[in-house]
Protein backbone atom coordinates (compact mmCIF):
# COMPACT_ATOMS: atom_id res chain seq x y z
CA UNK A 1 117.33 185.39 6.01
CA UNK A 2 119.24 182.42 5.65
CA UNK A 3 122.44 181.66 7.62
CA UNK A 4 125.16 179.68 5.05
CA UNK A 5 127.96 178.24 6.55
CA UNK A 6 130.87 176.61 4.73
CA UNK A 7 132.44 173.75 7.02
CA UNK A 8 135.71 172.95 5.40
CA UNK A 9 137.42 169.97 5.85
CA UNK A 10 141.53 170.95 6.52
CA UNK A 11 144.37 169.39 4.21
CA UNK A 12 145.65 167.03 7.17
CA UNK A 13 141.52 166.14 8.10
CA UNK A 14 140.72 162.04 7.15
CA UNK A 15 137.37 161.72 5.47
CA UNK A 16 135.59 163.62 2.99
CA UNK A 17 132.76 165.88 2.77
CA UNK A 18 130.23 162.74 2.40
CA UNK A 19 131.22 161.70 5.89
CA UNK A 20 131.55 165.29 7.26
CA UNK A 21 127.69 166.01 6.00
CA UNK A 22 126.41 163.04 7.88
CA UNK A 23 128.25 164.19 11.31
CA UNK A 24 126.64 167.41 10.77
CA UNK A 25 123.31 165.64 9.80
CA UNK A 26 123.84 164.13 13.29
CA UNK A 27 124.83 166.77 15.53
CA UNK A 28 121.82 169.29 13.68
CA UNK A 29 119.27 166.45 14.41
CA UNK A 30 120.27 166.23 18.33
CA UNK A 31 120.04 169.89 18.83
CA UNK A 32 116.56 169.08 17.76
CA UNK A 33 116.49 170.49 14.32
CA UNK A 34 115.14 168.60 11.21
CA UNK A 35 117.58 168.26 8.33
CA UNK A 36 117.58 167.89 4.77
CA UNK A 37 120.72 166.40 2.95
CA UNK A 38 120.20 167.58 -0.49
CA UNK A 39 121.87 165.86 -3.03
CA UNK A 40 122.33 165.52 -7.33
CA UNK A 41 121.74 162.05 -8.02
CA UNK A 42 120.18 158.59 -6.34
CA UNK A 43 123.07 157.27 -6.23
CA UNK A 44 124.59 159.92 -4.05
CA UNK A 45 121.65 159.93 -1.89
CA UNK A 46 122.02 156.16 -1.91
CA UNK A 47 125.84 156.46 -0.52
CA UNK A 48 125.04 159.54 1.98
CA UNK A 49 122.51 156.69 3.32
CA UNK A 50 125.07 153.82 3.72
CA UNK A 51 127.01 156.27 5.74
CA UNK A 52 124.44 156.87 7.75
CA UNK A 53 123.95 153.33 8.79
CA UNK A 54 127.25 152.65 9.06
CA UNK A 55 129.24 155.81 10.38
CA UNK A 56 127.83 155.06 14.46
CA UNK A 57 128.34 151.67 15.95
CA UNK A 58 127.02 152.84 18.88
CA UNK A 59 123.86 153.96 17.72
CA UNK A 60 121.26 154.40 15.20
CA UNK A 61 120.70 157.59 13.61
CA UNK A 62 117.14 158.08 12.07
CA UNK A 63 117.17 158.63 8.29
CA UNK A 64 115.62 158.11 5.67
CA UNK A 65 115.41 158.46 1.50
CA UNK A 66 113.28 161.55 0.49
CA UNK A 67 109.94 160.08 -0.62
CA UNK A 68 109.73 156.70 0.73
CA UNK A 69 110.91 157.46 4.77
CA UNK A 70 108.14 158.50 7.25
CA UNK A 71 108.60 161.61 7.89
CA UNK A 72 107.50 161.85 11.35
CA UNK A 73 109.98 159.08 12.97
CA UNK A 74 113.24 160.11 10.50
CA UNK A 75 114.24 164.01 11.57
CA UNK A 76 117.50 163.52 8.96
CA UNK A 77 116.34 163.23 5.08
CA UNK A 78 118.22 162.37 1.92
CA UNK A 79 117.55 163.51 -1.42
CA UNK A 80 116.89 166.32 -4.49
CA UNK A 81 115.42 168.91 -2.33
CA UNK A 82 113.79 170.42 -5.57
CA UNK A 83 110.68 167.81 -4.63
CA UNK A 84 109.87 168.88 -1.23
CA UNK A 85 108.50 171.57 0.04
CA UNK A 86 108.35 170.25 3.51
CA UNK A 87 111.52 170.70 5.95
CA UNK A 88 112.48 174.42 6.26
CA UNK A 89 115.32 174.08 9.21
CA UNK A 90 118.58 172.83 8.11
CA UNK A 91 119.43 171.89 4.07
CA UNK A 92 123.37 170.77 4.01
CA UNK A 93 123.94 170.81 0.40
CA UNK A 94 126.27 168.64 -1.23
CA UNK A 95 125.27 168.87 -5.19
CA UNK A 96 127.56 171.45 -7.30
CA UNK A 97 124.95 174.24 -7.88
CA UNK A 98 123.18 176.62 -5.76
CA UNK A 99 120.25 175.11 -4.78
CA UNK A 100 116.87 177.62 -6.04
CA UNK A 101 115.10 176.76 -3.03
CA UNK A 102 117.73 177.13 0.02
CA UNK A 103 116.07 180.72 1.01
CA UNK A 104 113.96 178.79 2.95
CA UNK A 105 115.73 177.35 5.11
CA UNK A 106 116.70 179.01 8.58
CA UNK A 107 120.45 177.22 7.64
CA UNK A 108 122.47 176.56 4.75
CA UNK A 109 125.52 174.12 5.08
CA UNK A 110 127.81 173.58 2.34
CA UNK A 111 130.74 170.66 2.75
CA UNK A 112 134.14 171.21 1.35
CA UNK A 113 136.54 168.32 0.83
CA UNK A 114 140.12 167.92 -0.63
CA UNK A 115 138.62 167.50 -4.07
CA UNK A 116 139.79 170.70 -6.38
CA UNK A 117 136.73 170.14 -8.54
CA UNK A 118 134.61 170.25 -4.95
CA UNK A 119 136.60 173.38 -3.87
CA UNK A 120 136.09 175.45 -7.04
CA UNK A 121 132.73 174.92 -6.85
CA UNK A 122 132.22 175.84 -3.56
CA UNK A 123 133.96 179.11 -4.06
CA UNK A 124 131.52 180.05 -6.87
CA UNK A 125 128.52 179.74 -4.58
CA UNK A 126 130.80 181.21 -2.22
CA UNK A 127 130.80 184.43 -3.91
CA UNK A 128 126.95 184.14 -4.95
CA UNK A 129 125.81 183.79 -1.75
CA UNK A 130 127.72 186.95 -0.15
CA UNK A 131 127.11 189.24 -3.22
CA UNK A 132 123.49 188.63 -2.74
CA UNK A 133 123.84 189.27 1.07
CA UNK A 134 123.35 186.35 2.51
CA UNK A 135 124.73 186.48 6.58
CA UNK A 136 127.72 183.48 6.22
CA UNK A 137 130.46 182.15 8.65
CA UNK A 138 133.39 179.80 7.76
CA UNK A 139 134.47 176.51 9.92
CA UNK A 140 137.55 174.66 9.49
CA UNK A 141 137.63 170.99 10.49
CA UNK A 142 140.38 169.27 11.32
């Protein structure tokens, strides 16, 4: 069964959850795990990737756009999750809904920010994930 965990950003914690999924996305990938960044829109996966590039000056972090990177040399991947069927380790979700096809995964990660329209949202799948059983743990990041 899948693991969810919500990694919520605290009141007085700089950045939002754009920049939090990325340094999750990074410390996932060097524990060796593949990742999926699943997001709503192009554009979203388009910013998620400009983070990516730009969040490390020391270092490169393989990534790449759902459907046009090489799978085999980028471990982090960004995109609407509903077109692959591949990856199956770690999906950090960052679109509003549920995502159908999270079950399987071995780990869910949801990102919470200081938006109110981001928190509300997260406490609806929140409450759909642990009426439906799902084993869950919150982290608060400061």
């Amino acid at each position: 069964m899948t693991q969810v965990d919500f990694y919520i950003l605290e009141p007085h914690a700089a950045g939002d959850r754009y920049q939090l999924a990325c340094r999750i996305a990074e410390k996932a990938r060097r524990a060796g795990n593949r990742v999926l960044i699943h997001t709503q829109a192009s554009a979203e996966s388009q910013h998620v990737d400009g983070l990516l590039w730009t969040l490390w000056e020391q270092g490169f972090v393989p990534h790449g756009l759902l459907g046009s990177a090489d799978r085999a040399i980028n471990p982090i991947l960004i995109g609407d999750g509903h077109q692959d069927e591949d990856e199956h380790e770690v999906l950090i979700n960052l679109a509003t809904e549920v995502p159908t096809f999270f079950s399987r995964f071995d780990r869910l990660i949801e990102c919470v920010d200081h938006d109110e329209t981001v928190k509300a949202e997260s406490r609806k799948r929140f409450r759909f994930y642990r009426e439906h059983g799902y084993p869950m743990a919150t982290h608060n990041i400061s």
